[in-house]
N, C-alpha and C. Protein backbone atom coordinates (compact mmCIF):
# COMPACT_ATOMS: atom_id res chain seq x y z
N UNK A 1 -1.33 14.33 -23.59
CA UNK A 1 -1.16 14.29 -22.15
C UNK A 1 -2.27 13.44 -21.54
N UNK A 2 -2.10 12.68 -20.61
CA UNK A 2 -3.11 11.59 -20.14
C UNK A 2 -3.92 12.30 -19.18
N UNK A 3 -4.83 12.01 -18.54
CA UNK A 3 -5.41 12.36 -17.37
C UNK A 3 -5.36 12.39 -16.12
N UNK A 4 -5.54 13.46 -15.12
CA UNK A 4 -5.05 13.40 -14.12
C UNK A 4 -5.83 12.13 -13.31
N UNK A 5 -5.01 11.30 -12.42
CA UNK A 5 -5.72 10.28 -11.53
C UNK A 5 -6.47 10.96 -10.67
N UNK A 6 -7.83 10.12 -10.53
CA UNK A 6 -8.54 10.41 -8.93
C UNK A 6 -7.80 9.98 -7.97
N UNK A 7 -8.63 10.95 -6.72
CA UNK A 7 -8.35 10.00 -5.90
C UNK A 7 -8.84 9.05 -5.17
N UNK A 8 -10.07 8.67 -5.96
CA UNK A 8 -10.61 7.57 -6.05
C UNK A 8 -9.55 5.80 -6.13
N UNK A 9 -8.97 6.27 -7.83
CA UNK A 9 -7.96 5.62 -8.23
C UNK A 9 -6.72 5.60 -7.63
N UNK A 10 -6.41 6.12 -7.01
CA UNK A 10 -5.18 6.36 -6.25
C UNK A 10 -5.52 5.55 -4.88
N UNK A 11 -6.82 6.30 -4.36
CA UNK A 11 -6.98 4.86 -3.03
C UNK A 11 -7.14 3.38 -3.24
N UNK A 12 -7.87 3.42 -4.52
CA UNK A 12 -8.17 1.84 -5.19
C UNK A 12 -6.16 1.29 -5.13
N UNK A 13 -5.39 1.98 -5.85
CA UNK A 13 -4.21 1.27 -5.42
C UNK A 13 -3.27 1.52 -4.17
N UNK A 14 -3.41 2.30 -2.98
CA UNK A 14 -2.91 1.86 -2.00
C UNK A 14 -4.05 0.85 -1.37
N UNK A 15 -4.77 0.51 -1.77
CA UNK A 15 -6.18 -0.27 -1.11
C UNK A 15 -5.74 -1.99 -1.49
N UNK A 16 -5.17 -2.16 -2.86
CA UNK A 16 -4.54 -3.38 -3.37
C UNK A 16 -3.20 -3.44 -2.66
N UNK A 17 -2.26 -2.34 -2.19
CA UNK A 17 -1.32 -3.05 -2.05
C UNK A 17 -1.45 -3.41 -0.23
N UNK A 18 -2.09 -2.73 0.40
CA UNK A 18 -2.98 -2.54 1.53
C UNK A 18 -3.60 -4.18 1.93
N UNK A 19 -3.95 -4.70 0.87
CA UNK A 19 -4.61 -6.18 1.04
C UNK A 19 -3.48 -7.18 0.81
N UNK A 20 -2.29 -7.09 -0.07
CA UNK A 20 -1.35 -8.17 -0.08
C UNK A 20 -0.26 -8.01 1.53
N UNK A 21 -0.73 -6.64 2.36
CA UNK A 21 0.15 -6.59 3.62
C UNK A 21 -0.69 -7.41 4.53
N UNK A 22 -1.65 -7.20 4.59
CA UNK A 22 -2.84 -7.58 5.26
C UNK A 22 -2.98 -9.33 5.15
N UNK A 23 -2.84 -9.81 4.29
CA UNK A 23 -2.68 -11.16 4.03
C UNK A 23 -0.96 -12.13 4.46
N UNK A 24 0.00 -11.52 4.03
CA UNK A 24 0.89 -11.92 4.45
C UNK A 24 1.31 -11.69 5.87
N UNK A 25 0.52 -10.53 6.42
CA UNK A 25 0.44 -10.79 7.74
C UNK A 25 -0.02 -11.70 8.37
N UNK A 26 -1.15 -12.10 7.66
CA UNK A 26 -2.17 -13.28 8.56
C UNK A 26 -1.54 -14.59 8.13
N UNK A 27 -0.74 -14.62 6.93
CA UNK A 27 -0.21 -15.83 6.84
C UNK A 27 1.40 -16.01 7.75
N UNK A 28 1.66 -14.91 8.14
CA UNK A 28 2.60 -14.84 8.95
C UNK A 28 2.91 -15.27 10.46
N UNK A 29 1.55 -14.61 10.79
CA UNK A 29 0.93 -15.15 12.08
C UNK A 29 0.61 -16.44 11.99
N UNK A 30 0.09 -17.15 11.44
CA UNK A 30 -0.21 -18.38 11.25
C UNK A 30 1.18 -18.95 11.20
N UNK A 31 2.42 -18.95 10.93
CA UNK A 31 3.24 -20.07 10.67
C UNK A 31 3.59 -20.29 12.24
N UNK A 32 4.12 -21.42 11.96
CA UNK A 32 4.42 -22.46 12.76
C UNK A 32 5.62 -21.70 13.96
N UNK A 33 6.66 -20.93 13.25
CA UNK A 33 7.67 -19.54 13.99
C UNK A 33 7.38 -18.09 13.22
N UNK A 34 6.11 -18.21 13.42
CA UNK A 34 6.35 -16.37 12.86
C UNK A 34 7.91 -15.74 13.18
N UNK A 35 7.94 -14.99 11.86
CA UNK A 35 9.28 -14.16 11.95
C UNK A 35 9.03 -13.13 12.27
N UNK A 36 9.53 -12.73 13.65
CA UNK A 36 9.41 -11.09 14.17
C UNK A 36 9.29 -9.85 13.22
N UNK A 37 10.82 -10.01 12.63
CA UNK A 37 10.97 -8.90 11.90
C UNK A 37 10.03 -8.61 10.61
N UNK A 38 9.58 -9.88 9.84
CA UNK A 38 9.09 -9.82 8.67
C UNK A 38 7.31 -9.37 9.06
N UNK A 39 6.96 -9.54 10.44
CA UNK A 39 5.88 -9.27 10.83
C UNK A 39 5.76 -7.30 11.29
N UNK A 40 7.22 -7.19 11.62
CA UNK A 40 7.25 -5.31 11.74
C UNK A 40 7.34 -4.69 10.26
N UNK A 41 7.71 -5.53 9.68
CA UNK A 41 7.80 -4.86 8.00
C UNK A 41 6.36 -4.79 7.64
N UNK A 42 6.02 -5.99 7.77
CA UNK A 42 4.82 -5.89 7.51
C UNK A 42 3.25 -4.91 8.31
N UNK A 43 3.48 -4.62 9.12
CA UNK A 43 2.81 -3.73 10.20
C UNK A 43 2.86 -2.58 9.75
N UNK A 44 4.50 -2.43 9.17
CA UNK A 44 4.73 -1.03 8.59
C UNK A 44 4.12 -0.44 7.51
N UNK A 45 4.07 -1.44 6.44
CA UNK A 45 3.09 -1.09 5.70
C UNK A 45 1.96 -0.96 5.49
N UNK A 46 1.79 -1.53 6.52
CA UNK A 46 0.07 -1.48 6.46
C UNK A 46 -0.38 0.17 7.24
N UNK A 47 0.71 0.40 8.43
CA UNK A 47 0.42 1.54 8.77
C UNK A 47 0.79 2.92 7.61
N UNK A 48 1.87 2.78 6.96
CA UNK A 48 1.73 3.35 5.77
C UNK A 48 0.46 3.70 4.81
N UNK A 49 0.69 2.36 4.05
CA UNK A 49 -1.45 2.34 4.06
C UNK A 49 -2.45 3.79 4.25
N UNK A 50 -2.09 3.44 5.47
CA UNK A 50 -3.46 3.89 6.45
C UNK A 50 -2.71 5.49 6.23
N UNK A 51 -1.53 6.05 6.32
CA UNK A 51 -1.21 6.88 6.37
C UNK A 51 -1.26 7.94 4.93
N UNK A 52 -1.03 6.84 3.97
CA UNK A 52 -1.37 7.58 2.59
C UNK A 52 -3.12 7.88 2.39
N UNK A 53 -3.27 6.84 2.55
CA UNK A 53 -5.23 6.65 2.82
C UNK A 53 -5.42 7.99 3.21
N UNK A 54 -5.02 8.28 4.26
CA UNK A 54 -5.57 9.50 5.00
C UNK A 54 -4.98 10.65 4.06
N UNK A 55 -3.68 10.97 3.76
CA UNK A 55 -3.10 11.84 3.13
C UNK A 55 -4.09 12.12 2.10
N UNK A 56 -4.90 11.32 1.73
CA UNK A 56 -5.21 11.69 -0.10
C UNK A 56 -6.54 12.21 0.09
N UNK A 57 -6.84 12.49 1.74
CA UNK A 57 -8.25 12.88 1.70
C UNK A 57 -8.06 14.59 1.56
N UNK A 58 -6.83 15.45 1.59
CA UNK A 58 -6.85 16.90 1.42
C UNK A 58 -5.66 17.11 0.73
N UNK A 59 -5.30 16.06 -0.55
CA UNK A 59 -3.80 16.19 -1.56
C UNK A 59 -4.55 16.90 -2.69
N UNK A 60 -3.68 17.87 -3.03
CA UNK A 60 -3.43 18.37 -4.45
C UNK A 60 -3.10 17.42 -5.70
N UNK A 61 -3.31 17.64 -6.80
CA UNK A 61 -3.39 16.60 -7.95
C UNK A 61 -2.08 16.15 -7.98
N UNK A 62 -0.98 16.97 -7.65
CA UNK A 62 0.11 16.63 -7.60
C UNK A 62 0.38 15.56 -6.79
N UNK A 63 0.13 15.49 -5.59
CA UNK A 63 0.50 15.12 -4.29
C UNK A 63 -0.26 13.08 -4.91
N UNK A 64 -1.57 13.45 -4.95
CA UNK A 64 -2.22 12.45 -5.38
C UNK A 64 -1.64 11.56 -6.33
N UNK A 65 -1.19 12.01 -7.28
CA UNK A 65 -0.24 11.33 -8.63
C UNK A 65 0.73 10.90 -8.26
N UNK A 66 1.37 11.85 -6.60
CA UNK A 66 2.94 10.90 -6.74
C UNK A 66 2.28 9.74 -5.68
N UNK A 67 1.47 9.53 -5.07
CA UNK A 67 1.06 8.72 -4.23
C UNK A 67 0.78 7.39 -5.30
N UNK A 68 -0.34 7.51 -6.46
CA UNK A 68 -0.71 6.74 -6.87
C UNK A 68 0.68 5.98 -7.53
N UNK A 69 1.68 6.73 -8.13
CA UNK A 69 2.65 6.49 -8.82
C UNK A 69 3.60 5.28 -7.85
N UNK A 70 3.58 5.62 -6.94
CA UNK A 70 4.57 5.38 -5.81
C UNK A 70 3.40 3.70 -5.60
N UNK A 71 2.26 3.90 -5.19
CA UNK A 71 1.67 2.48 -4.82
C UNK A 71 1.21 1.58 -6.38
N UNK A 72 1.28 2.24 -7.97
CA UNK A 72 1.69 1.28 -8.30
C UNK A 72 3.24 0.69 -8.79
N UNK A 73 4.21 1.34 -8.30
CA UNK A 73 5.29 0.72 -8.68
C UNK A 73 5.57 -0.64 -7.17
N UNK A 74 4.95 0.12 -5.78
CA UNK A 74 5.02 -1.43 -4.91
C UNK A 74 4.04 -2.34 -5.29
N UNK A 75 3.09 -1.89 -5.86
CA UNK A 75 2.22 -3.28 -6.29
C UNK A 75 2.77 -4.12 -7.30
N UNK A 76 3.83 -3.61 -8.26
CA UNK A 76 4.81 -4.28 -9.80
C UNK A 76 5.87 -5.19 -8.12
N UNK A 77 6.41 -4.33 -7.47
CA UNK A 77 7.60 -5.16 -6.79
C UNK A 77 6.63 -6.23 -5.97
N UNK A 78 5.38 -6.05 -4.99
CA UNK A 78 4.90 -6.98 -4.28
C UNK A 78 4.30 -8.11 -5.10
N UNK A 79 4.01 -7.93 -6.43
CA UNK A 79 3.76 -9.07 -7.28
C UNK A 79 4.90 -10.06 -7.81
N UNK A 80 5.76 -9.25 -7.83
CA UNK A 80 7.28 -9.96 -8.24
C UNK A 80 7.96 -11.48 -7.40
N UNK A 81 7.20 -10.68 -5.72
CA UNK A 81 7.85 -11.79 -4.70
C UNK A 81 7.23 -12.90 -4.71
């Protein structure tokens, strides 16, 4: 059986996927027609983010694992694009 994640490790990866929202935002803003919608998607996640961030400061090991689980399978899809 492997080890349970911190939640150290668990913020380290909503913290990575946290920085690729954060960037495609700013490169978003920057274009020439920012796209509305792709800029609320993006907002969204970042407020997400911020929302798991906070969650993992009073999660059970459980709670923590599905978090970490969950931000690295968007970090496999946000690398994909």
């Amino acid at each position: 059986m492997s080890e349970p994640i911190t939640p150290e490790e668990a913020e380290r990866q909503v913290l990575e996927v946290n920085a690729w929202y954060a960037e495609q935002l700013m490169t978003e803003r920057r274009a020439v027609t920012p796209d509305p919608e792709r800029m609320k998607v993006l907002k969204e996640g970042l407020a997400a983010c911020a929302a798991d961030r906070q969650a993992l400061q009073d999660a059970s090991q459980e709670e923590i694992a599905e978090i970490a689980a969950r931000y690295a399978a968007r970090a496999r899809e946000l690398k994909e694009q």
